[in-house]
Protein backbone atom coordinates (compact mmCIF):
# COMPACT_ATOMS: atom_id res chain seq x y z
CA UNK A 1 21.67 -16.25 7.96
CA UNK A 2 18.28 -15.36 9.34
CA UNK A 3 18.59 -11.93 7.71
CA UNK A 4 19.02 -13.94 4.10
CA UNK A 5 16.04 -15.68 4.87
CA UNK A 6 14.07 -12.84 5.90
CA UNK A 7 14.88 -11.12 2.65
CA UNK A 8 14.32 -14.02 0.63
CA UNK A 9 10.94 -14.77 2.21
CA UNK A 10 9.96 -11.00 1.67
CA UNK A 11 10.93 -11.07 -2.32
CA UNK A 12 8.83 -14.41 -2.21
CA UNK A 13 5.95 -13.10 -0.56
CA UNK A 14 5.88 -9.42 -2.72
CA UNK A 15 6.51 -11.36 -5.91
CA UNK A 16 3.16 -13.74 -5.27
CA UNK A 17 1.21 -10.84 -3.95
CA UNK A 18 2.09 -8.67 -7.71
CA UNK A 19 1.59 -12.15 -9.54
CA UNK A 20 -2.37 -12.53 -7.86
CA UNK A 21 -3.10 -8.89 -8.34
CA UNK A 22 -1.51 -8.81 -12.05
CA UNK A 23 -3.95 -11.87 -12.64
CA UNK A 24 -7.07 -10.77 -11.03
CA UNK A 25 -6.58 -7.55 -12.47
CA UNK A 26 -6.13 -8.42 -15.97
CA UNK A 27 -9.50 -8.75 -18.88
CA UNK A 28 -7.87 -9.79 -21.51
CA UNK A 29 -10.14 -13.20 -23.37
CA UNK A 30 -13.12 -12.54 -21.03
CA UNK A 31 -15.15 -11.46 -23.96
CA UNK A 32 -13.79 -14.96 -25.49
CA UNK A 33 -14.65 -16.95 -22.59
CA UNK A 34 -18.67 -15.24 -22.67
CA UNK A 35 -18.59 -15.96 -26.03
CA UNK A 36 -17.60 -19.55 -26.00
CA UNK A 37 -20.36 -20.21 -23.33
CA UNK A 38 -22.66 -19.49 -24.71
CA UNK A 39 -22.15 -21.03 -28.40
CA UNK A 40 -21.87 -24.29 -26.17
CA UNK A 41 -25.07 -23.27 -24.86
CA UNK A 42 -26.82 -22.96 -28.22
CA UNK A 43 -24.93 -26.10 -29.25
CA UNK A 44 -26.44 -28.01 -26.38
CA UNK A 45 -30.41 -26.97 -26.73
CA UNK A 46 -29.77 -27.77 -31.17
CA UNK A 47 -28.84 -30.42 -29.80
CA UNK A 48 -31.51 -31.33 -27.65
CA UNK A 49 -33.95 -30.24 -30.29
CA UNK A 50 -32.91 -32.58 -32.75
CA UNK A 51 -31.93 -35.31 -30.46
CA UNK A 52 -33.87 -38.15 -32.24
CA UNK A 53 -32.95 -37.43 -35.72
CA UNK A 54 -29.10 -37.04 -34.22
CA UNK A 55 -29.63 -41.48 -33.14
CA UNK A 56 -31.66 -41.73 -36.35
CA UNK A 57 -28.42 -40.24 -38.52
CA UNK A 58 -25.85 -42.45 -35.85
CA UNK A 59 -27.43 -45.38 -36.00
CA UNK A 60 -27.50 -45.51 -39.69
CA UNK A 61 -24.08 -44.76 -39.77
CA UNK A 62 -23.08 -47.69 -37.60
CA UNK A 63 -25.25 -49.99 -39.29
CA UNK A 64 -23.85 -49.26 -42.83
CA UNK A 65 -20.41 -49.38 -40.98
CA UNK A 66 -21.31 -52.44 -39.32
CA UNK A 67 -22.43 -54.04 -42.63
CA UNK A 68 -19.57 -52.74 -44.36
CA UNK A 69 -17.24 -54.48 -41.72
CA UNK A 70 -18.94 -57.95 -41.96
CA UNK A 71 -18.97 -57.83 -46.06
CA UNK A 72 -15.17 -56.71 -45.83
CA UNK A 73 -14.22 -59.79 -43.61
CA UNK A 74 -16.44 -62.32 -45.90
């Protein structure tokens, strides 16, 4: 019996070792992931620059919603 578990824990053990090295060993999509940074990046400071005219542009919106909503129910 112990010899069963020995094995069992040694197949266990080798398999998780190969499955860490196969993933820290593998680039594939790290170009992607760079990539996707930093157009979140530039996202973030466009949208820092144009922060105001962003609330100005969303808070028309919701206003013509809101009025829209009111006239609907009336």
């Amino acid at each position: 019996m112990m010899h069963k578990l020995d094995a069992m824990y040694l197949y266990g053990k080798t398999w998780a070792e190969n499955k860490v090295r196969d993933f820290l060993q593998k680039e594939d999509g790290d170009v992607n992931i760079v990539s996707i940074v930093v157009i979140i990046g530039i996202v973030i400071i466009i949208a820092g620059i144009f922060r105001n005219q962003i609330q100005a542009l969303l808070a028309t919106l919701f206003e013509k919603i809101n009025t829209g909503a009111t006239n609907a129910i009336s």
